[in-house]
Protein backbone atom coordinates (compact mmCIF):
# COMPACT_ATOMS: atom_id res chain seq x y z
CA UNK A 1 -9.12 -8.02 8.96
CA UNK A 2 -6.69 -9.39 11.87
CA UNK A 3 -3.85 -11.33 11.54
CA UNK A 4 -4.50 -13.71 14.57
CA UNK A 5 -2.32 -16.59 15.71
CA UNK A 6 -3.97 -19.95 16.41
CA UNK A 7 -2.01 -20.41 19.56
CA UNK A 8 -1.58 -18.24 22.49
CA UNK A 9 -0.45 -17.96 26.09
CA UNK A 10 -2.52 -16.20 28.75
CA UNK A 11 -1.73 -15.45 31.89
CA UNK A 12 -0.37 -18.57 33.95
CA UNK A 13 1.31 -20.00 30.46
CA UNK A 14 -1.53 -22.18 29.77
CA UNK A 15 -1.93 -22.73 25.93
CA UNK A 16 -4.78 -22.13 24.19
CA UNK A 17 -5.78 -23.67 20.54
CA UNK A 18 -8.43 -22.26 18.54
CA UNK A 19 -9.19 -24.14 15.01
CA UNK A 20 -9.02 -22.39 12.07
CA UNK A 21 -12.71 -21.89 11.29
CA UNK A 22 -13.10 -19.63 14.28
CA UNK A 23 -9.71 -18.02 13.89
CA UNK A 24 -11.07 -16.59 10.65
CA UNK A 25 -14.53 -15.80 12.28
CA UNK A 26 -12.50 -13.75 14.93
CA UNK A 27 -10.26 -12.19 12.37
CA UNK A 28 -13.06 -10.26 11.56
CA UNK A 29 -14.12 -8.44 14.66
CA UNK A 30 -13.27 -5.47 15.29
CA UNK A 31 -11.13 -3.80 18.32
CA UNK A 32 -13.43 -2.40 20.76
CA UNK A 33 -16.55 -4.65 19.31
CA UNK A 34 -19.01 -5.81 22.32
CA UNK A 35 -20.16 -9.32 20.62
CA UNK A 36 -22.75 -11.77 21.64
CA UNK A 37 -21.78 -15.19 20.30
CA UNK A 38 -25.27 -17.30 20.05
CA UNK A 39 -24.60 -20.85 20.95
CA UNK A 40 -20.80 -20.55 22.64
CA UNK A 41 -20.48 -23.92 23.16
CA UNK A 42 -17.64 -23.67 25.35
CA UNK A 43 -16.69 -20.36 24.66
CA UNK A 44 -13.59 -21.16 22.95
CA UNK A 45 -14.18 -18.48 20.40
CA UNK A 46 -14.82 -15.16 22.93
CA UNK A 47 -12.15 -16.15 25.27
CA UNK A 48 -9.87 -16.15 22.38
CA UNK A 49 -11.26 -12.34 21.25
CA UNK A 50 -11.33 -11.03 24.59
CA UNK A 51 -6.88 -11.87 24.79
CA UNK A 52 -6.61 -10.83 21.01
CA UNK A 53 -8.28 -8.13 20.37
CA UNK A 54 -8.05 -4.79 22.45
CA UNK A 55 -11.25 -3.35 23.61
CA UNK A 56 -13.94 -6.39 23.44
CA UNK A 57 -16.07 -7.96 25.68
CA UNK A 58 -18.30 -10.53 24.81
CA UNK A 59 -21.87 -12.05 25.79
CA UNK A 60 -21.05 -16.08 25.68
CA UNK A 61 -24.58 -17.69 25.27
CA UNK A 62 -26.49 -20.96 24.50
CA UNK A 63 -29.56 -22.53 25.34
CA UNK A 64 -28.16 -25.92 26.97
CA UNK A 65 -26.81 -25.89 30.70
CA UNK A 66 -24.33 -28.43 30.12
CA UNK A 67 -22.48 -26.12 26.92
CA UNK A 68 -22.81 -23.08 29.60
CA UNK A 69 -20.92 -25.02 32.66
CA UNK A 70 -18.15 -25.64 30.15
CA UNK A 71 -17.69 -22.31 29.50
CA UNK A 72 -17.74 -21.16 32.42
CA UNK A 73 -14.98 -23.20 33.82
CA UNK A 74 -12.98 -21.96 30.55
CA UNK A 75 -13.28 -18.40 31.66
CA UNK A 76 -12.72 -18.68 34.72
CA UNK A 77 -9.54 -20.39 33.58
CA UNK A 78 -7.94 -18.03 31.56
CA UNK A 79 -9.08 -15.18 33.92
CA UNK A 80 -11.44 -13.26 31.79
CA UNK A 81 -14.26 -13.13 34.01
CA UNK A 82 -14.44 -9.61 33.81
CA UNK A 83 -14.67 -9.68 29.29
CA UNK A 84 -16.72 -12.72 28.77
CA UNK A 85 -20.12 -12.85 30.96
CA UNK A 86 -21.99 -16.41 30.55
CA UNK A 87 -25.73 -16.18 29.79
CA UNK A 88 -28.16 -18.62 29.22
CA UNK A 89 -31.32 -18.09 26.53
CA UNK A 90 -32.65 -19.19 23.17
CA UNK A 91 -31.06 -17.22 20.44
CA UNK A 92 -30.20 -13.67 20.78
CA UNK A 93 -32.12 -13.16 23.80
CA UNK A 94 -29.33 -13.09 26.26
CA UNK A 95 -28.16 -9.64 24.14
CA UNK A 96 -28.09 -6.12 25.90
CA UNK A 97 -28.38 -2.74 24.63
CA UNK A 98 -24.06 -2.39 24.42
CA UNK A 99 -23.48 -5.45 21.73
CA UNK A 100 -22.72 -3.99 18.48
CA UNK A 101 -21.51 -7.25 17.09
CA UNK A 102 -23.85 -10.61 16.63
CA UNK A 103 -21.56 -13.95 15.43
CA UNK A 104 -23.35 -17.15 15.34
CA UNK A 105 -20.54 -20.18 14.01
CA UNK A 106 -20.95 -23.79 13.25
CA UNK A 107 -25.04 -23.73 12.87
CA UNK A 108 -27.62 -24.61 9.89
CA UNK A 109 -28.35 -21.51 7.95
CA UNK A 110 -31.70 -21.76 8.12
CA UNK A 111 -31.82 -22.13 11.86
CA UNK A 112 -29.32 -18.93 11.85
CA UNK A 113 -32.37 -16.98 9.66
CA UNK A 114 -34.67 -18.35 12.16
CA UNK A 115 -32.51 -16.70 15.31
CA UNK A 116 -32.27 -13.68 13.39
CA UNK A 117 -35.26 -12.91 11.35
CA UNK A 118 -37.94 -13.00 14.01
CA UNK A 119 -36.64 -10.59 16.54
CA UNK A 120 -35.21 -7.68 14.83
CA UNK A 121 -36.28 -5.30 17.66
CA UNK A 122 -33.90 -7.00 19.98
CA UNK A 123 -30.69 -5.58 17.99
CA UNK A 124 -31.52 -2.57 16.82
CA UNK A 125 -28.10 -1.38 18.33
CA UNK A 126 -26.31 -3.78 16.27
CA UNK A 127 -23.80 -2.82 13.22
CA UNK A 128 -22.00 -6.21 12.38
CA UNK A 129 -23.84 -9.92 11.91
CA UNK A 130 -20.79 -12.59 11.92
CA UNK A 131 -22.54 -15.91 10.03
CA UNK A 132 -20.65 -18.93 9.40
CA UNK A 133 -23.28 -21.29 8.47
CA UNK A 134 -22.99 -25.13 7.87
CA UNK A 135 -24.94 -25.00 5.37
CA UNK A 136 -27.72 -23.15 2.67
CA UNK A 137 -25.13 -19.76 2.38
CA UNK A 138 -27.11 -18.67 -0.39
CA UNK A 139 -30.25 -18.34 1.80
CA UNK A 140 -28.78 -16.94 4.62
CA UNK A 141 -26.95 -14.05 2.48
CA UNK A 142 -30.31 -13.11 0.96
CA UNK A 143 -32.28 -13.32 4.20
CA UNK A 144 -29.68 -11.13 6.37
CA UNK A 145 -29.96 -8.27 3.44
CA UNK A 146 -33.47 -8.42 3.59
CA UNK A 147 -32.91 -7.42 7.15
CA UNK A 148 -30.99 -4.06 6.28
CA UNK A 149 -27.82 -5.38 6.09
CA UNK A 150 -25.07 -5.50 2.78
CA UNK A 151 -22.46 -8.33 2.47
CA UNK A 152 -19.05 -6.56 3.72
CA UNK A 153 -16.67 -9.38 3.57
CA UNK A 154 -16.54 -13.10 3.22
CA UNK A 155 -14.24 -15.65 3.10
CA UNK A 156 -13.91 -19.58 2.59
CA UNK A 157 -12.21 -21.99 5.08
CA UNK A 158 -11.49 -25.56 4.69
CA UNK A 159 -11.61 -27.51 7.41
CA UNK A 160 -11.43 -31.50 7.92
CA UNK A 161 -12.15 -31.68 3.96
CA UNK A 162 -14.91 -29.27 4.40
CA UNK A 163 -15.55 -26.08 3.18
CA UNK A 164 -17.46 -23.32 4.72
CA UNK A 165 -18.02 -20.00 4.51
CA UNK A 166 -17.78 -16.75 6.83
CA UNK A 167 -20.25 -13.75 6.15
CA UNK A 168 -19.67 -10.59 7.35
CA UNK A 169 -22.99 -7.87 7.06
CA UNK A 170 -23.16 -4.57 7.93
CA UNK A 171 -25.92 -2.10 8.33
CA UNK A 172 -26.81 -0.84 4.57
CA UNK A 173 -28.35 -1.42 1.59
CA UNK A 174 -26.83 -2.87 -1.69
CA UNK A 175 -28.60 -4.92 -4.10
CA UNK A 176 -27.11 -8.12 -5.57
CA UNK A 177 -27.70 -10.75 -8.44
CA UNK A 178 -28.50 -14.36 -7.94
CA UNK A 179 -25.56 -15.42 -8.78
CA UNK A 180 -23.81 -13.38 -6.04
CA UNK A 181 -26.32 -14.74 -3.28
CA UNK A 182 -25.44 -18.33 -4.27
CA UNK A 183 -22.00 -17.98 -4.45
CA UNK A 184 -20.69 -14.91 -2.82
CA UNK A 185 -19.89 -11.13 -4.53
CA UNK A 186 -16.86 -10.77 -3.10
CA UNK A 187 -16.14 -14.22 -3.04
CA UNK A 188 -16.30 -13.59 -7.16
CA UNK A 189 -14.57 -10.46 -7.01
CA UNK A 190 -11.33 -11.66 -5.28
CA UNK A 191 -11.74 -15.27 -7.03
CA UNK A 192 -10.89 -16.29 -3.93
CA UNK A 193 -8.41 -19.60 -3.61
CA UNK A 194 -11.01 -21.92 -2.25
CA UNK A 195 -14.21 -20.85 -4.33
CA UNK A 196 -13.17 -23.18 -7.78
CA UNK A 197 -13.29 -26.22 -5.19
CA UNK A 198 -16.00 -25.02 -3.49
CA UNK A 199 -17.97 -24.38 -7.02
CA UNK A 200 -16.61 -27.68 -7.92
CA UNK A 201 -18.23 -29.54 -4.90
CA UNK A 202 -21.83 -27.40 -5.47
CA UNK A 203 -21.93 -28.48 -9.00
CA UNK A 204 -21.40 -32.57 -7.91
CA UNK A 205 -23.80 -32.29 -5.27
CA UNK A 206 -26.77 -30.45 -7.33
CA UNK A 207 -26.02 -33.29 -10.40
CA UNK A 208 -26.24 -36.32 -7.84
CA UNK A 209 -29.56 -34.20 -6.48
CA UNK A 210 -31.33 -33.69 -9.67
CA UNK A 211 -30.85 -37.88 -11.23
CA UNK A 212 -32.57 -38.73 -8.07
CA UNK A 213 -34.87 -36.42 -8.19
CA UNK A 214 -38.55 -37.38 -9.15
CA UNK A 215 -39.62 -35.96 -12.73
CA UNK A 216 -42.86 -34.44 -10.80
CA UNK A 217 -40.49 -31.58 -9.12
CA UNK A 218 -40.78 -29.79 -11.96
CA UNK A 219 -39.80 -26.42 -10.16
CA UNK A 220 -36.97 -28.14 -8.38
CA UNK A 221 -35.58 -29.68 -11.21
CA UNK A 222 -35.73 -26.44 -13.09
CA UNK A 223 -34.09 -24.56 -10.23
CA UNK A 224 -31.08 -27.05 -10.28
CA UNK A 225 -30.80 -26.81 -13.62
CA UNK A 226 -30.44 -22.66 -13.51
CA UNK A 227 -28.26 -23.37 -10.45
CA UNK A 228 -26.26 -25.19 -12.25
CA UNK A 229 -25.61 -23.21 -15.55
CA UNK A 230 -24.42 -20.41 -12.70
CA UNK A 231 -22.19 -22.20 -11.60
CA UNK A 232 -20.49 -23.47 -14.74
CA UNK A 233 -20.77 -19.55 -15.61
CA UNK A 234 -18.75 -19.05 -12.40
CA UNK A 235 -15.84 -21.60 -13.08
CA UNK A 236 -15.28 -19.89 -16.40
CA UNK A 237 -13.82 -17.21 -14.30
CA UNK A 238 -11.23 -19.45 -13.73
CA UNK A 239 -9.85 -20.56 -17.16
């Protein structure tokens, strides 16, 4: 994993920030990596790969105009118009046969599954899927193996009193427990700083869930209770 700085200078000494949740999604690309990042925003993230990382070039994309302009005015800015090429489309439609990396940041897991899960043909090149979802990890884990991927790394970041994850899947097969979709296997492995508070902030929001919860969700109810003797299984790790 790279050792990336959140400040550099490019070119004309202009600074450039990048916040810590995409500093660690970044950290985990590889040199020579050809990426398409699905909904660039304003391509904050590729710009920053392209001038840290030798070898990659990256597919900036989104489906709004108005995200695109921005980004292209950024590249053009710190003179990577010849790394970072601007493309407009829904999802991973914008990707060519060269990417070998897909990294989608800062989106609903289930609308990540969506992107992903529907057009498999369209990255049958690709090696590396880069997730950090906002939310429903568990889901997007299981979904992504089902796919013919295996979790290779992960890692927790907090930002603004929020804690997310970053998912790293590679081509292969591995099975794994319920417990380890929910909450991570190598997240458990390491016992990684952040997971206790993140385990801690799971098990709060499930309780407040399940007293509001109607009686009649029977399954739900009994899911949130399972969900929750995991993750009281999982803090014990940390006594």
């Amino acid at each position: 994993m790279a050792n990336l700085k959140n400040q550099i200078e490019i070119g004309d000494s202009s600074t450039f920030f990048i916040n810590e949740r995409l500093k660690k999604v970044a950290s985990f690309i590889e040199e020579e990596s050809r990426i398409i990042d699905v909904g660039c925003d304003h391509a904050f993230l590729d710009i920053y790969v392209v001038t840290n990382i030798p070898g990659t070039y990256a597919i900036a994309s989104d489906n709004k105009i108005g995200p695109l302009e921005s980004a292209r005015k950024n590249v053009k800015k710190y003179h990577v118009e010849d790394q970072v090429q601007i493309k407009l489309g829904n999802g991973i439609e914008p990707i060519d046969e060269t990417i070998d990396t897909i990294v989608i940041s800062g989106m609903g897991g289930w609308n990540m599954i969506g992107i992903l899960k529907y057009q498999p043909y369209l990255y049958k090149n690709v090696q590396t899927i880069i997730l950090s979802p906002n939310s429903d990890a568990n889901h997007v884990r299981k979904e992504i193996v089902k796919l013919g991927f295996k979790i290779e790394n992960e890692a927790l970041i907090k930002e603004k009193n929020l804690i997310y994850p970053v998912l790293v899947f590679k081509r292969g097969k591995k099975h794994y427990s319920k417990k380890e979709y929910l909450f991570g296997p190598i997240l458990l492995e390491r016992k990684d700083s952040l997971l206790m508070e993140y385990l801690n902030f799971q098990r709060l929001q499930k309780e407040k869930l399940l007293k509001i919860l109607p009686k009649n969700y029977i399954k739900r109810r009994w899911e949130l209770k399972k969900e929750l003797k995991l993750i009281q299984k999982c803090l014990s790790l940390f006594l």
